[in-house]
C-alpha atoms as a PDB file:
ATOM      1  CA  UNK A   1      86.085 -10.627-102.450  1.00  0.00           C
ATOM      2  CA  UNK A   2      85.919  -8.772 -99.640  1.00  0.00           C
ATOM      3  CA  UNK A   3      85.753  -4.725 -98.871  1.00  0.00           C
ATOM      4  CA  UNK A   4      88.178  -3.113 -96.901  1.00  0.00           C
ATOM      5  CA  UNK A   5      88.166  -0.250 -95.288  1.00  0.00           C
ATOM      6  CA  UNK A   6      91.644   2.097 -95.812  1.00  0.00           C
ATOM      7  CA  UNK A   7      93.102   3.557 -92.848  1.00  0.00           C
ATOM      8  CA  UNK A   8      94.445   7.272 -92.331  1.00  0.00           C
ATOM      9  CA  UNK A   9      97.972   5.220 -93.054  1.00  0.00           C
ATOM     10  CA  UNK A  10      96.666   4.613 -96.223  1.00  0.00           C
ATOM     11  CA  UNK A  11      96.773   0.421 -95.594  1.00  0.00           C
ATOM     12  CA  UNK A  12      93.918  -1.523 -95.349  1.00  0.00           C
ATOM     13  CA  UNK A  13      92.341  -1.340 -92.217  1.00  0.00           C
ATOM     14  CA  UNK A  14      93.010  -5.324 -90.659  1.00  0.00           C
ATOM     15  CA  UNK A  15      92.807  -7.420 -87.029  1.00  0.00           C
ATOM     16  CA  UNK A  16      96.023  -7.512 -85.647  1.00  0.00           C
ATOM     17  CA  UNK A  17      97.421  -9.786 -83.308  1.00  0.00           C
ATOM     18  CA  UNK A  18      96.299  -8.983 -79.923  1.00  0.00           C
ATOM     19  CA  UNK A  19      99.222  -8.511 -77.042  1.00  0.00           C
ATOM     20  CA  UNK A  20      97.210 -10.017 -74.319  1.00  0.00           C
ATOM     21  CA  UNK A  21      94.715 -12.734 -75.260  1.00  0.00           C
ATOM     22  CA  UNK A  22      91.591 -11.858 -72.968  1.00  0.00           C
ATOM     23  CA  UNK A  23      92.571  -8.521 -72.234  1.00  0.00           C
ATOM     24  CA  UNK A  24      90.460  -5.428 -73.913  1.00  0.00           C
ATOM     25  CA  UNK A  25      92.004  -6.874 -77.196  1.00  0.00           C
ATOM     26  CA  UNK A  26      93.571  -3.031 -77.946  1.00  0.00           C
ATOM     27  CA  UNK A  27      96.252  -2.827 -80.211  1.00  0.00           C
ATOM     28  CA  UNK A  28      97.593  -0.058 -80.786  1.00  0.00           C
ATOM     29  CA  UNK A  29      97.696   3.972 -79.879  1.00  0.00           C
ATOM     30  CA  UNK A  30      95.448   5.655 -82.693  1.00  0.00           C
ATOM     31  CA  UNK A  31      96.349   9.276 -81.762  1.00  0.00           C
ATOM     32  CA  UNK A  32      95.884  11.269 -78.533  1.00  0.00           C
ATOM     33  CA  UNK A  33      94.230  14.845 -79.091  1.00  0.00           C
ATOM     34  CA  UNK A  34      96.555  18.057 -78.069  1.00  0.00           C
ATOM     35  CA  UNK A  35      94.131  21.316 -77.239  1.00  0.00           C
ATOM     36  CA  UNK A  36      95.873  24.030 -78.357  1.00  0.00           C
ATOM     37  CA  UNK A  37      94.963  28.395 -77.664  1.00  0.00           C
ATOM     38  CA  UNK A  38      96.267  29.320 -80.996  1.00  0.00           C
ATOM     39  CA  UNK A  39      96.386  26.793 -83.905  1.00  0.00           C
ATOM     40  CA  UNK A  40      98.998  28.274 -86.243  1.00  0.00           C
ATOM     41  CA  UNK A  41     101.414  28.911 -83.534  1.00  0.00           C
ATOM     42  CA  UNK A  42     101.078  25.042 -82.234  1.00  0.00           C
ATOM     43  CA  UNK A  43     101.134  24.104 -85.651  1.00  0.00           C
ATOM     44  CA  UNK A  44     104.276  25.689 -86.309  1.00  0.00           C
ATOM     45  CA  UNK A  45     105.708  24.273 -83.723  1.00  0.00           C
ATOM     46  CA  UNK A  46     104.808  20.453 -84.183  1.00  0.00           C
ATOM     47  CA  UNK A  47     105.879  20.517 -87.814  1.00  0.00           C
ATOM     48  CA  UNK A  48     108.460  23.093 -87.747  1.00  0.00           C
ATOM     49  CA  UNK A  49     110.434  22.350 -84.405  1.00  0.00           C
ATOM     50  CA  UNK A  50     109.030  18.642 -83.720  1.00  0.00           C
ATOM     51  CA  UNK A  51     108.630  17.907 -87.017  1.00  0.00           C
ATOM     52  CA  UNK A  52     105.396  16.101 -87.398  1.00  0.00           C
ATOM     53  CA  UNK A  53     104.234  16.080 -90.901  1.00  0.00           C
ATOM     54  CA  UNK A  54     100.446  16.613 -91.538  1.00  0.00           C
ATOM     55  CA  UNK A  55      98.157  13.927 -92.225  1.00  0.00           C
ATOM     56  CA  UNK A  56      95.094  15.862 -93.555  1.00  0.00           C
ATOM     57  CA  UNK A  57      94.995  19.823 -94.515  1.00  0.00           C
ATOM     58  CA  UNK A  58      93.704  21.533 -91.340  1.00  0.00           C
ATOM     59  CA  UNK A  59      89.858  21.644 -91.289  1.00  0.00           C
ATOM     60  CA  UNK A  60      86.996  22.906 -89.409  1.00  0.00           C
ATOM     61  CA  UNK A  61      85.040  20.219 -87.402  1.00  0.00           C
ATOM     62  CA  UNK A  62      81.656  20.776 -85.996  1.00  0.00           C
ATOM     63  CA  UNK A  63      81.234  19.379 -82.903  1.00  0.00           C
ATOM     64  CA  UNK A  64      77.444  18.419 -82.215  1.00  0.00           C
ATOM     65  CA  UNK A  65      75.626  17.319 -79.401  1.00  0.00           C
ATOM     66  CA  UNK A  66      76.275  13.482 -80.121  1.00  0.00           C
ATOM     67  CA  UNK A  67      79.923  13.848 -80.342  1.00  0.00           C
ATOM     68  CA  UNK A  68      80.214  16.459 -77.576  1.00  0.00           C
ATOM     69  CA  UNK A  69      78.956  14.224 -75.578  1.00  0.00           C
ATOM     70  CA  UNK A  70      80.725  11.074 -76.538  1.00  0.00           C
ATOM     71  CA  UNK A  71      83.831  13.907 -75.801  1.00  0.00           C
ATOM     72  CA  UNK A  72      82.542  14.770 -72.282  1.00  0.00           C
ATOM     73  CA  UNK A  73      81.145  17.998 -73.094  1.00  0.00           C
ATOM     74  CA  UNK A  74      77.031  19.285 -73.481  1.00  0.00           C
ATOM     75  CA  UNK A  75      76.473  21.336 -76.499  1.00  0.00           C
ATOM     76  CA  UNK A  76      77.957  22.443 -79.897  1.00  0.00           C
ATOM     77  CA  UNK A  77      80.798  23.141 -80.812  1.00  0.00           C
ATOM     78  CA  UNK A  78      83.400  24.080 -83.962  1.00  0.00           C
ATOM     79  CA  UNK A  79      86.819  23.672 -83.605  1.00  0.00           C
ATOM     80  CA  UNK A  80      89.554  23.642 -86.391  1.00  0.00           C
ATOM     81  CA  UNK A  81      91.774  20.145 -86.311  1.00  0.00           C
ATOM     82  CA  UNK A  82      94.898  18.419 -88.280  1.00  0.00           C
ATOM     83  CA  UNK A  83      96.220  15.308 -87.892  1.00  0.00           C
ATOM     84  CA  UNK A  84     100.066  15.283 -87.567  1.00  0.00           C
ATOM     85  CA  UNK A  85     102.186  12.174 -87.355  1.00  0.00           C
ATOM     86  CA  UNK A  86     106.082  11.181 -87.443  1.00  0.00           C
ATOM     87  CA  UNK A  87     106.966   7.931 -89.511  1.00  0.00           C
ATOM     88  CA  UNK A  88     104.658   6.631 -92.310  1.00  0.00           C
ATOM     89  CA  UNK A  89     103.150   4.141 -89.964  1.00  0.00           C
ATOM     90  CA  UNK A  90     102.791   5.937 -86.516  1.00  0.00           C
ATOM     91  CA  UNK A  91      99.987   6.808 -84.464  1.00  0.00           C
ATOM     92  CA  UNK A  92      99.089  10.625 -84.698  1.00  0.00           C
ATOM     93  CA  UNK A  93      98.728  13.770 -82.534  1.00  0.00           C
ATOM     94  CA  UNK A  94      94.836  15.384 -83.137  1.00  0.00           C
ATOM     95  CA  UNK A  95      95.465  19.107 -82.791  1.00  0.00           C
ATOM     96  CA  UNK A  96      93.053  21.075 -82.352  1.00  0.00           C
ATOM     97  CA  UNK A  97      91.950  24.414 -81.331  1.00  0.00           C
ATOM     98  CA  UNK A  98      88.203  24.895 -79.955  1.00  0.00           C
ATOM     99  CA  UNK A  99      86.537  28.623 -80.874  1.00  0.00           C
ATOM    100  CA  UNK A 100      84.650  28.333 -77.848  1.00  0.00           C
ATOM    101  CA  UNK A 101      87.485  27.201 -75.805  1.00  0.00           C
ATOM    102  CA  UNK A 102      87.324  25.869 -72.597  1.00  0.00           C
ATOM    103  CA  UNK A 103      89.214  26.499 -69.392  1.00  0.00           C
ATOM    104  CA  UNK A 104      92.844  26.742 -69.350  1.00  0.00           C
ATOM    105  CA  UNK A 105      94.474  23.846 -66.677  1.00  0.00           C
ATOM    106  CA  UNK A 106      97.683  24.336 -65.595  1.00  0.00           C
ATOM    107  CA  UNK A 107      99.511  21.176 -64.798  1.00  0.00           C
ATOM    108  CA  UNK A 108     102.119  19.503 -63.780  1.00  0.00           C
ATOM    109  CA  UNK A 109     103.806  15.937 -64.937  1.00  0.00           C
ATOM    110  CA  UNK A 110     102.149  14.976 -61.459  1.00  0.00           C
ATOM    111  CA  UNK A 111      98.842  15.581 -62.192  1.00  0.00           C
ATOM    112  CA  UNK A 112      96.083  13.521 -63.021  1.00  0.00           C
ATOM    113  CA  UNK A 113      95.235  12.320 -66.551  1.00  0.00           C
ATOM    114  CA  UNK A 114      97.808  12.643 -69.879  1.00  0.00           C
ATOM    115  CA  UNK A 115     100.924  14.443 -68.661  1.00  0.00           C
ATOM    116  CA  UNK A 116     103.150  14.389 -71.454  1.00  0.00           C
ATOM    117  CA  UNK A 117     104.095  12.121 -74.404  1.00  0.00           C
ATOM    118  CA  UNK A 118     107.080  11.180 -76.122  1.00  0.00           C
ATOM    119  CA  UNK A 119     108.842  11.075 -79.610  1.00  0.00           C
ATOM    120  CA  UNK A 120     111.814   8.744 -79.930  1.00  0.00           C
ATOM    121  CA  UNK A 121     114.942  10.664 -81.853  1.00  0.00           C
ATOM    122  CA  UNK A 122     117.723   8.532 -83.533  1.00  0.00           C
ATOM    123  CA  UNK A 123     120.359  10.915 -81.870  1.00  0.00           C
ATOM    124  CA  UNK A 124     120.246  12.874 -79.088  1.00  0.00           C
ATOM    125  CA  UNK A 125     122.708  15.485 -78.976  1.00  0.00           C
ATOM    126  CA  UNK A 126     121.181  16.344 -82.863  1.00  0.00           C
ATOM    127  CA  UNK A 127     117.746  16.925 -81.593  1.00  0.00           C
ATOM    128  CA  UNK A 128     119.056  19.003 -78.166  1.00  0.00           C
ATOM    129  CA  UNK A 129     121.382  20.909 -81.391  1.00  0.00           C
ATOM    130  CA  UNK A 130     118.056  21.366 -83.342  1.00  0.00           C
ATOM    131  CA  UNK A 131     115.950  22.842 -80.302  1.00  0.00           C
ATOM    132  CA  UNK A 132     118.434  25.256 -79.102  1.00  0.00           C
ATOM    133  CA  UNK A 133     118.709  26.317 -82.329  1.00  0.00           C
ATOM    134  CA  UNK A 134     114.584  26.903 -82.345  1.00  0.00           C
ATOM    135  CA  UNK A 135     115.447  29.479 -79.387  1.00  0.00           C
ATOM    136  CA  UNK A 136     113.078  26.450 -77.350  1.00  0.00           C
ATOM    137  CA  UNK A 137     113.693  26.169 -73.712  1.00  0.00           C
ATOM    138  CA  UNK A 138     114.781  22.922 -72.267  1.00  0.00           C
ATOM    139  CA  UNK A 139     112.965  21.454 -69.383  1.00  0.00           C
ATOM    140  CA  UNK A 140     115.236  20.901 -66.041  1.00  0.00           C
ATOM    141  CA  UNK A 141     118.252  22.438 -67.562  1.00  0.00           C
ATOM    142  CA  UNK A 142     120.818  22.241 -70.698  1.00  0.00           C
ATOM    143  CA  UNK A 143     121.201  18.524 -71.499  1.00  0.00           C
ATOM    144  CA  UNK A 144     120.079  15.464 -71.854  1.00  0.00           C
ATOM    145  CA  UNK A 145     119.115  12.907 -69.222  1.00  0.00           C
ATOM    146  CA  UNK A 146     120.134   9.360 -69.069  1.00  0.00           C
ATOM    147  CA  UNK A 147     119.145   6.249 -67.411  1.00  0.00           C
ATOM    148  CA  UNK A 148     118.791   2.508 -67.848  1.00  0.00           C
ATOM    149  CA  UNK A 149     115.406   0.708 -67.180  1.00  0.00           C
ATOM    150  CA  UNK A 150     115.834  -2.355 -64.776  1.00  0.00           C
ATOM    151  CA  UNK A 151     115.815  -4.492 -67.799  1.00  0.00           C
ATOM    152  CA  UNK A 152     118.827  -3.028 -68.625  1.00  0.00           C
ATOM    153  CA  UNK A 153     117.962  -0.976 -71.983  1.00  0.00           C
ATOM    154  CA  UNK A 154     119.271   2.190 -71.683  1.00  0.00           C
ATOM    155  CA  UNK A 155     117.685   5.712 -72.432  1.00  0.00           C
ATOM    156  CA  UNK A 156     118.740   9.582 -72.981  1.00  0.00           C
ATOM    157  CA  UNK A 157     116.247  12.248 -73.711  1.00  0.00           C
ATOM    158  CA  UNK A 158     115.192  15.976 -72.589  1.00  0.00           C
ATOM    159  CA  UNK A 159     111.800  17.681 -72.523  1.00  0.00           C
ATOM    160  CA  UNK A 160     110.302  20.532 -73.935  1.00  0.00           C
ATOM    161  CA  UNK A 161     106.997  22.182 -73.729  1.00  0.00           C
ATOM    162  CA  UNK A 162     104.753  22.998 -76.664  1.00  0.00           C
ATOM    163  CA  UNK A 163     103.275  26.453 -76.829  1.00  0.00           C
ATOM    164  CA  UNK A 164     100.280  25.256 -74.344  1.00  0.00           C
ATOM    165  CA  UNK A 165     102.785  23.534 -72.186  1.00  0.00           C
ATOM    166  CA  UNK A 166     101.990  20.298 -72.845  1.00  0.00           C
ATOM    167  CA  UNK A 167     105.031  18.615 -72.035  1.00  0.00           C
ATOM    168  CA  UNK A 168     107.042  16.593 -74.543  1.00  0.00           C
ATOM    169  CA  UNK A 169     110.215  14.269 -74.249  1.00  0.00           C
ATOM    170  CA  UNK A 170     112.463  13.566 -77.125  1.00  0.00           C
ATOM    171  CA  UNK A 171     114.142   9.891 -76.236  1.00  0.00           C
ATOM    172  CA  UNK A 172     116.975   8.160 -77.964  1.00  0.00           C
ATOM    173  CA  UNK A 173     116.789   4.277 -76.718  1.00  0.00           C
ATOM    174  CA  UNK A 174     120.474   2.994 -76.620  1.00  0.00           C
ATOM    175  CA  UNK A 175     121.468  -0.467 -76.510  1.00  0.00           C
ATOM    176  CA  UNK A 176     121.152  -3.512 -74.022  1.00  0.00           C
ATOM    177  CA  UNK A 177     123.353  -2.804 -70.817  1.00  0.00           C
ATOM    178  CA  UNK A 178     122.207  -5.334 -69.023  1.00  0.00           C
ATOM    179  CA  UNK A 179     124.053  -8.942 -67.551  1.00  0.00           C
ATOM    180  CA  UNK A 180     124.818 -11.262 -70.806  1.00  0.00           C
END
């Protein structure tokens, strides 16, 4: 019989079918990490505004030379981290906030490396509702934006920042508009 390992989602940890035979043979997004200045503030705001519902208890990591490294940084380091996802089998957002922290980057959707990230919404107009009602400020205005991709599947959404800034767009994906 053989052991298996059990993922954050709580399944067995398994190969997958790979997208692209010969490529890197990656799968699937396992979580991108969100440095925040002040934990409980982000945190409020992913679970209560976004909400993301935690996959661990918050917890204090220590970050030694090995991992800093592997991270890009020299040194060691403590931060305090949760895991927050939405759906039970989604990929997660790592927040974290360092207690050494490092420099503050302001940045635009322009700018190199991760610029934003999205959340799809099953309605629209109930999340823009929901986040006015949060006193959050919309990005580029009042509403929603549409658009349809040149396959012809059609999109609304609007951005919002989180406390940091990072920037975050809430998309509903409509149906097929393109030639039948």
């Amino acid at each position: 019989m053989r052991d298996e390992k059990t993922s954050m989602r709580g399944q067995a940890d398994r190969p997958t079918q790979q997208l692209f035979p010969g490529a890197l043979g990656a799968n699937h997004l396992v979580h991108a990490c969100v440095v925040c200045s002040d934990f409980d503030r982000s945190f409020a705001f992913y679970t209560g505004v976004l909400g993301a519902a935690p996959v661990t208890p918050p917890f204090d990591l220590d970050v030694g030379d090995s991992l800093g490294n592997f991270l890009g940084f020299s040194g060691n380091s403590k931060c305090k981290v949760v895991f927050l996802r939405w759906g039970e089998d989604a990929s997660f957002i790592e927040l974290q906030q360092y207690y050494d922290p490092g420099t503050r980057i302001a940045r635009t959707t322009k700018d190199m490396g991760l610029a934003r990230f999205a959340l799809r919404v099953d309605r629209i107009e109930a999340a823009l509702d929901w986040v006015r009602a949060q006193n959050i400020e919309i990005v580029g205005g009042a509403g929603a934006w549409e658009f349809t991709l040149p396959s012809g599947l059609r999109r609304r959404g609007f951005s919002v920042r989180d406390p940091d800034g990072t920037l975050v767009e809430l998309i509903e994906y409509g149906e097929y508009s393109g030639p039948t």
